[in-house]
N, C-alpha and C. Protein backbone atom coordinates (compact mmCIF):
# COMPACT_ATOMS: atom_id res chain seq x y z
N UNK A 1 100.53 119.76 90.12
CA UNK A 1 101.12 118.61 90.79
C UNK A 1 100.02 117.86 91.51
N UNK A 2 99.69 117.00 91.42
CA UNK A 2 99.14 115.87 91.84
C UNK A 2 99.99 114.90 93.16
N UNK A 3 99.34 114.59 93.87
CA UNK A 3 99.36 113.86 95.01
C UNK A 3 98.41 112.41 94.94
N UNK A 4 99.29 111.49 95.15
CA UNK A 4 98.01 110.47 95.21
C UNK A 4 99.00 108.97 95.53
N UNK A 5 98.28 107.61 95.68
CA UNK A 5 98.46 106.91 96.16
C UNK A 5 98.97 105.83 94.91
N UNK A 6 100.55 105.50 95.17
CA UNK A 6 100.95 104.54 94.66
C UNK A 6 100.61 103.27 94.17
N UNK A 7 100.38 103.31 92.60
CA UNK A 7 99.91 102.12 91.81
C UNK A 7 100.55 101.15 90.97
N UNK A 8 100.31 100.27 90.85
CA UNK A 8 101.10 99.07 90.08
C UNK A 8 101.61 100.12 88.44
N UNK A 9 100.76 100.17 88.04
CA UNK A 9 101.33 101.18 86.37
C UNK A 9 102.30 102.19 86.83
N UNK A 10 102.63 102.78 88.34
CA UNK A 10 103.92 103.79 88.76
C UNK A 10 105.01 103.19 88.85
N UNK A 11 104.86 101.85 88.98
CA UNK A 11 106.14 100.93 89.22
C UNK A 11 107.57 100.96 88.49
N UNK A 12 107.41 101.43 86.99
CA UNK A 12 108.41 101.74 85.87
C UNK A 12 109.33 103.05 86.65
N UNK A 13 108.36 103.94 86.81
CA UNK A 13 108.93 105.37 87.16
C UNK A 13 109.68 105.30 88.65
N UNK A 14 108.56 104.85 89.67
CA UNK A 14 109.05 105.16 90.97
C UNK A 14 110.55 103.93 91.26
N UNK A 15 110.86 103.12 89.82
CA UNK A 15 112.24 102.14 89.98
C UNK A 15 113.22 103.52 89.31
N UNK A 16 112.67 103.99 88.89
CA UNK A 16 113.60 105.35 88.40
C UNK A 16 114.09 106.03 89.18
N UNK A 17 113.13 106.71 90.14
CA UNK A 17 113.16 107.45 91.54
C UNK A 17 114.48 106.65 92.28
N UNK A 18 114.08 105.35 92.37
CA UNK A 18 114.99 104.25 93.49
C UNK A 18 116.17 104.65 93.00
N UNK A 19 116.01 104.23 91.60
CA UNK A 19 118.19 104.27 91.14
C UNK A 19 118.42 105.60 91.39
N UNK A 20 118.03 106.48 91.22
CA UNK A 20 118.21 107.90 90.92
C UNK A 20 118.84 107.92 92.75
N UNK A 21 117.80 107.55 94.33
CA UNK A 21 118.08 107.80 94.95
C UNK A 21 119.55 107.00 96.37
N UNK A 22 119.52 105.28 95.24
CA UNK A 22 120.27 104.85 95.27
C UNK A 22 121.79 105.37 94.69
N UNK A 23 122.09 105.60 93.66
CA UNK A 23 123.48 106.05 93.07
C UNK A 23 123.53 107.66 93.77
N UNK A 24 122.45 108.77 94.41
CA UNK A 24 122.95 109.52 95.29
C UNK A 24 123.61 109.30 96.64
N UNK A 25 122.85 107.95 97.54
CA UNK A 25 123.27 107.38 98.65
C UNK A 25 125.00 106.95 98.06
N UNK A 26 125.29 105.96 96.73
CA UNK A 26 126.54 105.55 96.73
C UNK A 26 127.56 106.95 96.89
N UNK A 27 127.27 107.86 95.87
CA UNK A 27 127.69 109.41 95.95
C UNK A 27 128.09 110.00 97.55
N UNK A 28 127.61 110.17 98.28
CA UNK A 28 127.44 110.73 99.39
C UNK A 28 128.30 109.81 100.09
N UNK A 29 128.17 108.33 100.16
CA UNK A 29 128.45 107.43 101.16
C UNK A 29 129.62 106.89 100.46
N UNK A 30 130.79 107.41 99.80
CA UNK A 30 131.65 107.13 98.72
C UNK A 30 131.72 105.71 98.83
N UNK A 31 130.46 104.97 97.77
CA UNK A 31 130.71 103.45 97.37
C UNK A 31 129.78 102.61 98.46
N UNK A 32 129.12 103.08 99.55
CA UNK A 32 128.83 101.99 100.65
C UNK A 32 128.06 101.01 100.45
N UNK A 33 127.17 101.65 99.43
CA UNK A 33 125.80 100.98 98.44
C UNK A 33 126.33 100.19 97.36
N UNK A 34 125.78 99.02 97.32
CA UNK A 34 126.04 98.14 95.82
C UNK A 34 124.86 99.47 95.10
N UNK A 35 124.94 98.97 93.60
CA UNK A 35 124.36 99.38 92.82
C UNK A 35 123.05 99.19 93.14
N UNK A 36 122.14 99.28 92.38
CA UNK A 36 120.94 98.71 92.89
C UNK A 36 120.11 97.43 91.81
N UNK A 37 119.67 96.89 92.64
CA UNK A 37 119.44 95.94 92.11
C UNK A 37 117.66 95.41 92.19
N UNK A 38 117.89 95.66 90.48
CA UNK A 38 116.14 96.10 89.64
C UNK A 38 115.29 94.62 90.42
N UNK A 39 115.41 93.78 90.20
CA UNK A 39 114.54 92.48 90.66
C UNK A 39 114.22 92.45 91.68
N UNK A 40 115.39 93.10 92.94
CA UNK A 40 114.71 93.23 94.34
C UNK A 40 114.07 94.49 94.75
N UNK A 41 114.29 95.22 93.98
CA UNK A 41 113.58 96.61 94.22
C UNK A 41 112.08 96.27 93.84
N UNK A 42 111.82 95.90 92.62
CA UNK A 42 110.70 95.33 92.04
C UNK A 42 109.84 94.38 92.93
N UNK A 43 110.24 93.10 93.36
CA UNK A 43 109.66 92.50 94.41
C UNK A 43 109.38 93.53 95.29
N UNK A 44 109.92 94.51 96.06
CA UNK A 44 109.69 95.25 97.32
C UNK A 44 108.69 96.14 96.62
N UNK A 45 108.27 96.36 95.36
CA UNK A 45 107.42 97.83 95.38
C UNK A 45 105.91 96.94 95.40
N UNK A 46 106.42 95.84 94.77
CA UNK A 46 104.75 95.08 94.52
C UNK A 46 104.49 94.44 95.56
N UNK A 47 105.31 94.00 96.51
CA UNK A 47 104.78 94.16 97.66
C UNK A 47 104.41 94.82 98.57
N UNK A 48 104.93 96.26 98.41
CA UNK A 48 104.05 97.44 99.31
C UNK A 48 103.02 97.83 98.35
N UNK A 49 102.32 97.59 97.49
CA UNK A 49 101.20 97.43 96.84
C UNK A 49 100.38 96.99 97.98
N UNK A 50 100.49 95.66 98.40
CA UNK A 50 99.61 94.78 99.14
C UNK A 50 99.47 94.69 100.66
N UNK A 51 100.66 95.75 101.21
CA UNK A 51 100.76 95.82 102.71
C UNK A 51 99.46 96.68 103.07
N UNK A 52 99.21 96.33 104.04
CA UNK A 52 98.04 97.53 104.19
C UNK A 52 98.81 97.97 105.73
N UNK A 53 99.55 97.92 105.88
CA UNK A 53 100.65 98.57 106.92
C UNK A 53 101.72 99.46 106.20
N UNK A 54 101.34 99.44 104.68
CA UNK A 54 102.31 100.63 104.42
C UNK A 54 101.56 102.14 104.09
N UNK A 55 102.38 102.92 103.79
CA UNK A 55 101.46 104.04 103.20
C UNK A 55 102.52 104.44 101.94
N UNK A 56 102.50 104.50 100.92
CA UNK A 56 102.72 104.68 99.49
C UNK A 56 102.51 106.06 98.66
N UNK A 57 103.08 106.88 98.45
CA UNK A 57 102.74 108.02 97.41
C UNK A 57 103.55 108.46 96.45
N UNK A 58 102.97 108.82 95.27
CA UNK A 58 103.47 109.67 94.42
C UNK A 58 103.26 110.98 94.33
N UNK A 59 104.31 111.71 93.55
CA UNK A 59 103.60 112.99 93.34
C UNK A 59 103.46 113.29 91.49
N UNK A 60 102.95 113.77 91.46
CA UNK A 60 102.68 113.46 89.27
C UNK A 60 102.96 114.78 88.97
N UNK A 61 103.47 115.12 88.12
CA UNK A 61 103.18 116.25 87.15
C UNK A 61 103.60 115.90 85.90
N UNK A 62 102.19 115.84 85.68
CA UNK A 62 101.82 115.49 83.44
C UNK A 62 101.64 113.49 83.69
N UNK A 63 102.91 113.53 83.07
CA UNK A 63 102.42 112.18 82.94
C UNK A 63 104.25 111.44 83.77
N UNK A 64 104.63 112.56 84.27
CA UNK A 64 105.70 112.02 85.01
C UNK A 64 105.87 111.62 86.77
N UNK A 65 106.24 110.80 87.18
CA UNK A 65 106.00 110.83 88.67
C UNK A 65 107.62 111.69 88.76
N UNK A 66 107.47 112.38 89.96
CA UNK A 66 108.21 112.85 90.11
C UNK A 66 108.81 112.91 91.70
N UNK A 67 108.62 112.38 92.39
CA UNK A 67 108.54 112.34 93.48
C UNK A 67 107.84 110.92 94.43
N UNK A 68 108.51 110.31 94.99
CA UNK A 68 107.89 108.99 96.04
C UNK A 68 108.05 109.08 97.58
N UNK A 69 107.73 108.42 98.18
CA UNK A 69 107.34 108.43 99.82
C UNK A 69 106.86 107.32 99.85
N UNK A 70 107.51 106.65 100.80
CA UNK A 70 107.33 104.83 101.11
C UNK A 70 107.39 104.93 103.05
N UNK A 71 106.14 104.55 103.57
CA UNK A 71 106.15 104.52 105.37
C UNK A 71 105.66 103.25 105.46
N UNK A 72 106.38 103.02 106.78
CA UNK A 72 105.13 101.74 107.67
C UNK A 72 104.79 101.85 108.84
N UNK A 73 103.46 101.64 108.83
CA UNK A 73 102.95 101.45 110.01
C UNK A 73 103.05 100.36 111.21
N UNK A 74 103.34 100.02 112.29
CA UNK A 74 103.85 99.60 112.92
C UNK A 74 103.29 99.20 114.22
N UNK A 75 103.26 98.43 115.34
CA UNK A 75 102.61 98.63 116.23
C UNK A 75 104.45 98.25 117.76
N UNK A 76 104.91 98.81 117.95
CA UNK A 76 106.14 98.55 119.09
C UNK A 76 105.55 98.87 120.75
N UNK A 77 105.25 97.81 121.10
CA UNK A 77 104.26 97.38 122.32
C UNK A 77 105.34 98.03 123.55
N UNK A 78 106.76 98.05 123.34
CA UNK A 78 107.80 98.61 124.22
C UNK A 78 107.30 100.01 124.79
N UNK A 79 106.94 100.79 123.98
CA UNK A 79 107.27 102.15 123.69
C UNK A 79 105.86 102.17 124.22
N UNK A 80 106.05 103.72 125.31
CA UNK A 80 104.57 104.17 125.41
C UNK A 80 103.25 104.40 124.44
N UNK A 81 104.23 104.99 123.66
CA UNK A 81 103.68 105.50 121.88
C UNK A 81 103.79 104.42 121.44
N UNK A 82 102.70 103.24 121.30
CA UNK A 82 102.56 102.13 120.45
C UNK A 82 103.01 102.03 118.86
N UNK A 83 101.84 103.08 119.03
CA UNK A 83 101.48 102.93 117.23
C UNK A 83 102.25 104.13 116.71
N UNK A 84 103.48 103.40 115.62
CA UNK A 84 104.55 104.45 115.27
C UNK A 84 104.90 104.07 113.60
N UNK A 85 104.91 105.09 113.16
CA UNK A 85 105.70 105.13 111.49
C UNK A 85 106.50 105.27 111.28
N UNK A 86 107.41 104.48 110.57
CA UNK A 86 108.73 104.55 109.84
C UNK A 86 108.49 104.72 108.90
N UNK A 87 109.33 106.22 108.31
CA UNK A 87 109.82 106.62 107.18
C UNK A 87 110.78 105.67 106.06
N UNK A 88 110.30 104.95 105.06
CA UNK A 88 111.36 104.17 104.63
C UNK A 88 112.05 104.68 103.66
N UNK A 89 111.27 105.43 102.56
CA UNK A 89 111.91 105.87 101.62
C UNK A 89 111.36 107.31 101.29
N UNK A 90 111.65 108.57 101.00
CA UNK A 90 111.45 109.89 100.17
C UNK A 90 112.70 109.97 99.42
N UNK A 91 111.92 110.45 97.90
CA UNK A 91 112.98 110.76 97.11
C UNK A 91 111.93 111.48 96.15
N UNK A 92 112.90 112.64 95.12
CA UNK A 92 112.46 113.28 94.33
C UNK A 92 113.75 113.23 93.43
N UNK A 93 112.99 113.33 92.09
CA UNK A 93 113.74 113.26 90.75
C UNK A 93 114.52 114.79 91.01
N UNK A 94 115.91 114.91 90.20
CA UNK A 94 116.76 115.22 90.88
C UNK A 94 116.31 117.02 89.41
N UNK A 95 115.38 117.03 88.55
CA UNK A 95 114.86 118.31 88.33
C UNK A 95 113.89 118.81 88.64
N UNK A 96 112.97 118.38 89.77
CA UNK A 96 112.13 118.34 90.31
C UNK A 96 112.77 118.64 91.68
N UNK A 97 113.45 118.92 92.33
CA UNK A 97 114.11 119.08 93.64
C UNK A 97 113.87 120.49 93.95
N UNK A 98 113.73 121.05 95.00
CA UNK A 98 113.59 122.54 95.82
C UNK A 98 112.25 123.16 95.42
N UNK A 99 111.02 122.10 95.18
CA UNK A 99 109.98 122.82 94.26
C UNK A 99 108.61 122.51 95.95
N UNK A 100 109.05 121.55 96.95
CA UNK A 100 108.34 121.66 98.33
C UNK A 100 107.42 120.30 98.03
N UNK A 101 108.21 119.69 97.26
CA UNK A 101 107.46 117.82 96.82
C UNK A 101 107.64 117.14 97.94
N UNK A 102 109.10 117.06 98.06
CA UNK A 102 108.76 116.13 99.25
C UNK A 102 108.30 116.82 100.55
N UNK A 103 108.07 118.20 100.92
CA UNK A 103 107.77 119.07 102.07
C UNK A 103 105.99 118.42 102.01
N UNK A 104 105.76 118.54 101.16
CA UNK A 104 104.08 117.82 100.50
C UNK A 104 103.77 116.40 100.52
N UNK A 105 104.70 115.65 100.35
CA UNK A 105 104.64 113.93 100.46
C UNK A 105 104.82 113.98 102.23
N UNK A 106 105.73 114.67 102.62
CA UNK A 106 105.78 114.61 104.05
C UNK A 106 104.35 114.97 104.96
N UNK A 107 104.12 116.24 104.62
CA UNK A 107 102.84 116.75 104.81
C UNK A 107 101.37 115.26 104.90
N UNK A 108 101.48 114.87 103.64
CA UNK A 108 100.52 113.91 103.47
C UNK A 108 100.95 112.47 104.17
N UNK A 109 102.12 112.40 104.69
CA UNK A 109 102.51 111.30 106.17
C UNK A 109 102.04 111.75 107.14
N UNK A 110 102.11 112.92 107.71
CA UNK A 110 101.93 113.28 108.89
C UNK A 110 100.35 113.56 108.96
N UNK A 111 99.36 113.67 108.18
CA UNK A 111 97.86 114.17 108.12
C UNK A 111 97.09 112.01 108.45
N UNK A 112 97.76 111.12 107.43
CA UNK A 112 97.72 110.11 107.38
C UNK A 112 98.20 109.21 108.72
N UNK A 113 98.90 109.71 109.25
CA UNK A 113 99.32 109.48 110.69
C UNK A 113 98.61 109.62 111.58
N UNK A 114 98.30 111.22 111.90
CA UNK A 114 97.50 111.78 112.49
C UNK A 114 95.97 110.67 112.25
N UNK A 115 95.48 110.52 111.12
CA UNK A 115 94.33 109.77 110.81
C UNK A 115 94.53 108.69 111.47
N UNK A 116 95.40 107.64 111.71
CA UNK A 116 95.70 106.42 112.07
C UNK A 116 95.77 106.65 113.87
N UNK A 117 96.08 107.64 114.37
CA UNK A 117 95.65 107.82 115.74
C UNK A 117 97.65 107.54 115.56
N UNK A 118 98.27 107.96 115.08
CA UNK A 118 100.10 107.42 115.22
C UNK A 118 100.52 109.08 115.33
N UNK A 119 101.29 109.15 116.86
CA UNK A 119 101.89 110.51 117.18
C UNK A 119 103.16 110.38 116.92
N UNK A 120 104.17 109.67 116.88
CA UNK A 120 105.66 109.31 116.20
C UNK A 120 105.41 108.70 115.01
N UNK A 121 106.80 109.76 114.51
CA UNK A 121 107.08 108.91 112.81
C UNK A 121 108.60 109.26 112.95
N UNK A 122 109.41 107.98 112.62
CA UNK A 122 110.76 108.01 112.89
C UNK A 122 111.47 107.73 111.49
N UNK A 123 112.43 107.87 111.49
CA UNK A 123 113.24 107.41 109.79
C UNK A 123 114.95 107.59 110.45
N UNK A 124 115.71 106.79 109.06
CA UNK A 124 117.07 106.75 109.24
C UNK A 124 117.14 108.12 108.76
N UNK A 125 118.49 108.45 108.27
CA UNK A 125 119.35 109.37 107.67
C UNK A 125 120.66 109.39 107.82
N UNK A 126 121.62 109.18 106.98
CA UNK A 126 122.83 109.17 107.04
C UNK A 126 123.60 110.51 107.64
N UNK A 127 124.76 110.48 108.48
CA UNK A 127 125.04 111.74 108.85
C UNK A 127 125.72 112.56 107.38
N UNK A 128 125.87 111.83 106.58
CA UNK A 128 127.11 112.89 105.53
C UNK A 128 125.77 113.20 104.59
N UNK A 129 124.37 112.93 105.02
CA UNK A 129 123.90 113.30 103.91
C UNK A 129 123.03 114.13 104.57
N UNK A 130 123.76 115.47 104.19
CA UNK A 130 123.64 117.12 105.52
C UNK A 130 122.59 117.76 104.51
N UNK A 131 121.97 117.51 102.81
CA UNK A 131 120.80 118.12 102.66
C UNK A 131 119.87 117.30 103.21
N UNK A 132 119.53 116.12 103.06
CA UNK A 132 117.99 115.51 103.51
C UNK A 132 118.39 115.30 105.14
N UNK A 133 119.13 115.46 106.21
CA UNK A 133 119.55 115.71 107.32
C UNK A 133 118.82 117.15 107.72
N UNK A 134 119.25 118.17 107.05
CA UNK A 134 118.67 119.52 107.45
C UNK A 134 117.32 119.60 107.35
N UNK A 135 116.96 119.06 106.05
CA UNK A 135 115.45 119.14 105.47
C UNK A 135 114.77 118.08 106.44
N UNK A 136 114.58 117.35 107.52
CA UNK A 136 114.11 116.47 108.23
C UNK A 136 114.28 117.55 109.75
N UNK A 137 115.65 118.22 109.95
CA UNK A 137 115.38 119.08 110.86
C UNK A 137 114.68 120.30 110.20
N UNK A 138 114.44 120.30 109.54
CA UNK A 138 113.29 121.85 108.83
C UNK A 138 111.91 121.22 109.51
N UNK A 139 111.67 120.21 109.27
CA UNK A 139 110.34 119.81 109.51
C UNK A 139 110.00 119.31 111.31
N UNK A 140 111.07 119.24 111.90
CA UNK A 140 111.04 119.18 113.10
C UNK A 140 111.69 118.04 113.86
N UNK A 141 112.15 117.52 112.85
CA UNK A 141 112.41 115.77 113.37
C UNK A 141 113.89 116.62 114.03
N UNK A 142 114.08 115.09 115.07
CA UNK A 142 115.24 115.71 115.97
C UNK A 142 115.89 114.25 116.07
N UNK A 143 117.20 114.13 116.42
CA UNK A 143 117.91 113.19 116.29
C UNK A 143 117.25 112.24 117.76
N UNK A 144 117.37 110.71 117.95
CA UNK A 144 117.23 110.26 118.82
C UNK A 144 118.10 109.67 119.20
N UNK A 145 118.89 108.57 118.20
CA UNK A 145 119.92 108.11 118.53
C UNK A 145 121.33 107.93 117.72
N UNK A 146 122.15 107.42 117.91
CA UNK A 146 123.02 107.18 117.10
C UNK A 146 123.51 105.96 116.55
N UNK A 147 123.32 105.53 115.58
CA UNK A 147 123.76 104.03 114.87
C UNK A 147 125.43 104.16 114.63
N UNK A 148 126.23 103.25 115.00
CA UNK A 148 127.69 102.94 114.82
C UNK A 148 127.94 101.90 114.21
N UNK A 149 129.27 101.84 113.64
CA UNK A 149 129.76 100.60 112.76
C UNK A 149 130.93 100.72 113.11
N UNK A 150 131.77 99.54 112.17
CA UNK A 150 133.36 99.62 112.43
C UNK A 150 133.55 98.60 111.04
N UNK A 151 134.40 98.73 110.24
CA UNK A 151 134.96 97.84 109.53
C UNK A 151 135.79 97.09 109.96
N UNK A 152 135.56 95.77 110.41
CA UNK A 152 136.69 94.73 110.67
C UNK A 152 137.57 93.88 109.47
C-alpha cells in the first residue's frame, strides 16, 4: 500500500471513492443527500489540486486507489489555536475497509499538521453514522459541539 499525494490522473478513481461515499451518507441518512453530482465533484477535486491550503491523499494498492483524505488548512484568528484543520473528506472503497487505510491517511494528517505548527484538527460526522463516529473516537477526537436542524 502506498501513501502519497493526490494527482490530477487520481481524479477518475477518487470520483469513485466520492459516489461510493456519497450513496453511503444517502444510506445512513435515509435520502438526506441528493445523489451526487459528477461536474461539481469534479470542479471541487481540481480545485484542491491548486489550494495550497489543502492537504490531499491517496492510498494505492496496484494500480487501484483505494482510499482518499481531503483537509484544510485554515487560519480562525477567534480561537486561541489559530492555525486549525478541517477534516473534509475520508473515505475508503468499501473492499478495502477494516485493513487501517484510513487509520494511515489519518496518521499522515496529523504528522502533516504537526509539520504546519497546527495543534487542532476538527471534522463533521453525522450522529447515525455510529461506524466512522466510533472510528474518530478510536483516534481520540471528542465531540465539541452539536449542530441542529428542524424541517419546516
Amino acid at each position: 500500500m502506498i501513501f502519497r499525494k493526490f494527482a490530477e490522473k487520481d481524479i477518475p478513481q477518487v470520483l469513485k471513492i466520492c459516489r461510493e461515499m456519497r450513496e453511503h451518507h444517502r444510506r445512513v441518512l435515509n435520502g438526506y443527500f441528493k445523489p451526487i453530482d459528477e461536474a461539481y465533484e469534479l470542479k471541487s477535486l481540481q480545485e484542491t489540486l491548486n489550494d495550497d491550503n489543502a492537504l490531499a491523499l491517496v492510498a494505492e494498492e496496484g494500480d487501484t486507489i483505494c482510499g482518499w483524505l481531503c483537509a484544510e488548512f485554515a487560519s480562525r484568528p477567534y480561537l486561541i489555536n489559530e492555525n486549525v484543520c478541517h477534516l473534509c473528506e475520508l473515505g475508503v472503497l468499501p473492499d478495502f475497509r477494516r485493513q487501517g487505510i484510513a487509520e494511515s491517511l489519518m496518521k499522515k494528517l496529523f504528522a502533516e499538521a504537526k509539520r504546519r505548527g497546527v495543534s487542532e484538527i476538527d471534522l463533521g460526522v453525522f450522529n447515525d453514522n455510529t461506524i466512522a463516529y466510533k472510528f474518530y473516537q478510536k483516534l481520540g477526537f471528542k465531540p465539541l459541539e452539536q449542530k441542529m436542524k428542524i424541517n419546516i
